[in-house]
C-alpha atoms as a PDB file:
ATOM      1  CA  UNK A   1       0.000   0.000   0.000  1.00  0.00           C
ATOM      2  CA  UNK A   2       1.017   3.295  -0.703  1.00  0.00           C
ATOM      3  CA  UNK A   3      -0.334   6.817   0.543  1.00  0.00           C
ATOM      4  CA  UNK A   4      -2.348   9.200  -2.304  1.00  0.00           C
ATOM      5  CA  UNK A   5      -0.960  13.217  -1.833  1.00  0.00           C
ATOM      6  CA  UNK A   6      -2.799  15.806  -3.391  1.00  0.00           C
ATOM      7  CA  UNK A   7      -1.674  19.179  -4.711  1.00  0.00           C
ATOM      8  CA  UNK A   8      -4.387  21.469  -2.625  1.00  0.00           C
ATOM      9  CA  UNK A   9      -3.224  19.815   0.554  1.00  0.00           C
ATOM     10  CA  UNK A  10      -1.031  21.794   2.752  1.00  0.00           C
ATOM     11  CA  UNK A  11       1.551  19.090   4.934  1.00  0.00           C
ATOM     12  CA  UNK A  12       3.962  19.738   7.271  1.00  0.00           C
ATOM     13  CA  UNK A  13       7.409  18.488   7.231  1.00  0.00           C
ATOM     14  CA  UNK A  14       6.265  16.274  10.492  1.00  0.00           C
ATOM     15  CA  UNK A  15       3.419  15.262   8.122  1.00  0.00           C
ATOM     16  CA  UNK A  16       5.544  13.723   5.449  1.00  0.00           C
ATOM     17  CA  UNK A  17       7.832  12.361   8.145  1.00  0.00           C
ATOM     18  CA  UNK A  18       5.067  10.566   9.731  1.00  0.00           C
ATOM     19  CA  UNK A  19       3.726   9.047   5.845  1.00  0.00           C
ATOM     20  CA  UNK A  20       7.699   8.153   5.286  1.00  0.00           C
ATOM     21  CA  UNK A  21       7.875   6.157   8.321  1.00  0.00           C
ATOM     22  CA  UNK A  22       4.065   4.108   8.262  1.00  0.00           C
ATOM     23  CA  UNK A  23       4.379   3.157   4.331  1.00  0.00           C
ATOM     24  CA  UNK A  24       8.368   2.401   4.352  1.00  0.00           C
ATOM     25  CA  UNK A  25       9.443   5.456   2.329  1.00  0.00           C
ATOM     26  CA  UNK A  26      12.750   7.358   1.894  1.00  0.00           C
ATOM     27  CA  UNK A  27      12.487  10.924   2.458  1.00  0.00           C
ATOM     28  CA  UNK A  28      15.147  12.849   1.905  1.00  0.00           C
ATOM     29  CA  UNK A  29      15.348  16.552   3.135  1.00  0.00           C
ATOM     30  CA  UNK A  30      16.491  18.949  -0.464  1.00  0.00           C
ATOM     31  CA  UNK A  31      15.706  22.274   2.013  1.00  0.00           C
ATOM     32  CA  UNK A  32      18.758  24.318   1.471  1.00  0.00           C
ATOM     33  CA  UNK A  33      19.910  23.358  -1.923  1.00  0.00           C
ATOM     34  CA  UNK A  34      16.351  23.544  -3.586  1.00  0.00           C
ATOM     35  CA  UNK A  35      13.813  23.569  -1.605  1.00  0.00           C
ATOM     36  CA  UNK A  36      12.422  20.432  -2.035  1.00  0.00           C
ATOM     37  CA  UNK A  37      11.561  17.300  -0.183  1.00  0.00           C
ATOM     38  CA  UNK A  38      11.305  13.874  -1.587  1.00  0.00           C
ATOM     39  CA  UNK A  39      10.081  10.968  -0.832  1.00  0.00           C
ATOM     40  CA  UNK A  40      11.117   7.998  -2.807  1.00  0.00           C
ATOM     41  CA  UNK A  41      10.111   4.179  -2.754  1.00  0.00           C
ATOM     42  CA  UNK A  42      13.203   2.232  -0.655  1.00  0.00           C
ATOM     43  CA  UNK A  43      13.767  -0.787  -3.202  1.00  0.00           C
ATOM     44  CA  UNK A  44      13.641   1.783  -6.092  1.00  0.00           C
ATOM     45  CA  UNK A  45      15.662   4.831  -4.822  1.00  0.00           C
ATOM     46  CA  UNK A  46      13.946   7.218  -7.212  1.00  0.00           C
ATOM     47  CA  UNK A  47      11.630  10.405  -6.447  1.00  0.00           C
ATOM     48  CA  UNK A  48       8.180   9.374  -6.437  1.00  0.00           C
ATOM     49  CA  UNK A  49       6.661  12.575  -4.860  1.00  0.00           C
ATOM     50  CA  UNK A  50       8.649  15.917  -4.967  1.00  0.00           C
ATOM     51  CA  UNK A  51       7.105  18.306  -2.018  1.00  0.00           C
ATOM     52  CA  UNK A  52       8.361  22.310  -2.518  1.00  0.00           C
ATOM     53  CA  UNK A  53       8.185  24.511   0.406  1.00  0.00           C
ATOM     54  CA  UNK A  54       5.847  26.957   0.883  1.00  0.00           C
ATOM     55  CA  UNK A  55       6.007  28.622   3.897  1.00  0.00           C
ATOM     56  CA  UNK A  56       9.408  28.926   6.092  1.00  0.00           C
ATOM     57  CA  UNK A  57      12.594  28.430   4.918  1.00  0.00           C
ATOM     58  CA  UNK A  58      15.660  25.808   5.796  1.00  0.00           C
ATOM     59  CA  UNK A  59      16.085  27.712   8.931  1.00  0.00           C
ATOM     60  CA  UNK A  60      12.883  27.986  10.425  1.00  0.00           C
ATOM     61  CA  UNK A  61      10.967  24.827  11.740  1.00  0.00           C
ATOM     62  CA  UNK A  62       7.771  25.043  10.857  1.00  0.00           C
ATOM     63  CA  UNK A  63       8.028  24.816   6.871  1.00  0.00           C
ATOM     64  CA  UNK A  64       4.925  23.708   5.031  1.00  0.00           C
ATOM     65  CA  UNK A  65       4.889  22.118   1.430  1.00  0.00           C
ATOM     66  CA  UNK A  66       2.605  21.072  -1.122  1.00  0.00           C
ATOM     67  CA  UNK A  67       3.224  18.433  -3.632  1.00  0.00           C
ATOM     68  CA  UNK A  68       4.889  19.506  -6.798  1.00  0.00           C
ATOM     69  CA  UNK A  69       5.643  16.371  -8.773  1.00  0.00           C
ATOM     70  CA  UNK A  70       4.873  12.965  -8.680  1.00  0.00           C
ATOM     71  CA  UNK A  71       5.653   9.994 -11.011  1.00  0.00           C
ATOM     72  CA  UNK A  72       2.535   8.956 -12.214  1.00  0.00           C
ATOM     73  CA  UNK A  73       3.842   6.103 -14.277  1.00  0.00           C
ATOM     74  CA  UNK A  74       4.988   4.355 -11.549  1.00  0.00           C
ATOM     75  CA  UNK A  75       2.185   5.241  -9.208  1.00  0.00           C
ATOM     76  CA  UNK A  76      -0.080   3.685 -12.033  1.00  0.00           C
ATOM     77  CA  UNK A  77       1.702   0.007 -12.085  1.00  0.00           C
ATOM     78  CA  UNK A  78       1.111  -0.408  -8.116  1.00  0.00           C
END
């Protein structure tokens, strides 16, 4: 099983922590290069959701993101 983000949705960096850890993703934090979080499948290694920050920076704590990509071919063979 894998968890369904949407593009409206406002999460929280503790949000997409919490989704990484209950569905056995990799998340890896992008903050101070681009922006960016990603969350990736762990046998596969590449991006399957790309989250951009909306709110906060890689400073502050209490960034927010919405989902910017996702790779809907591989979402669509699951």
């Amino acid at each position: 099983m894998i968890p369904t983000f949407h593009p409206n949705i406002v999460y929280t960096e503790d949000t997409l922590n919490l989704y990484a850890q209950l569905y056995n993703l990799t998340l890896t934090d992008c903050i101070k290069d681009d922006g960016e979080i990603t969350i990736s499948d762990v046998i596969e290694g590449e991006p399957i959701w790309i989250f951009k920050i909306i709110d906060g920076n890689y400073l502050t704590f209490d960034r927010t993101f919405k989902l910017a990509w996702q790779d809907d071919e591989y979402l669509s063979n699951i």
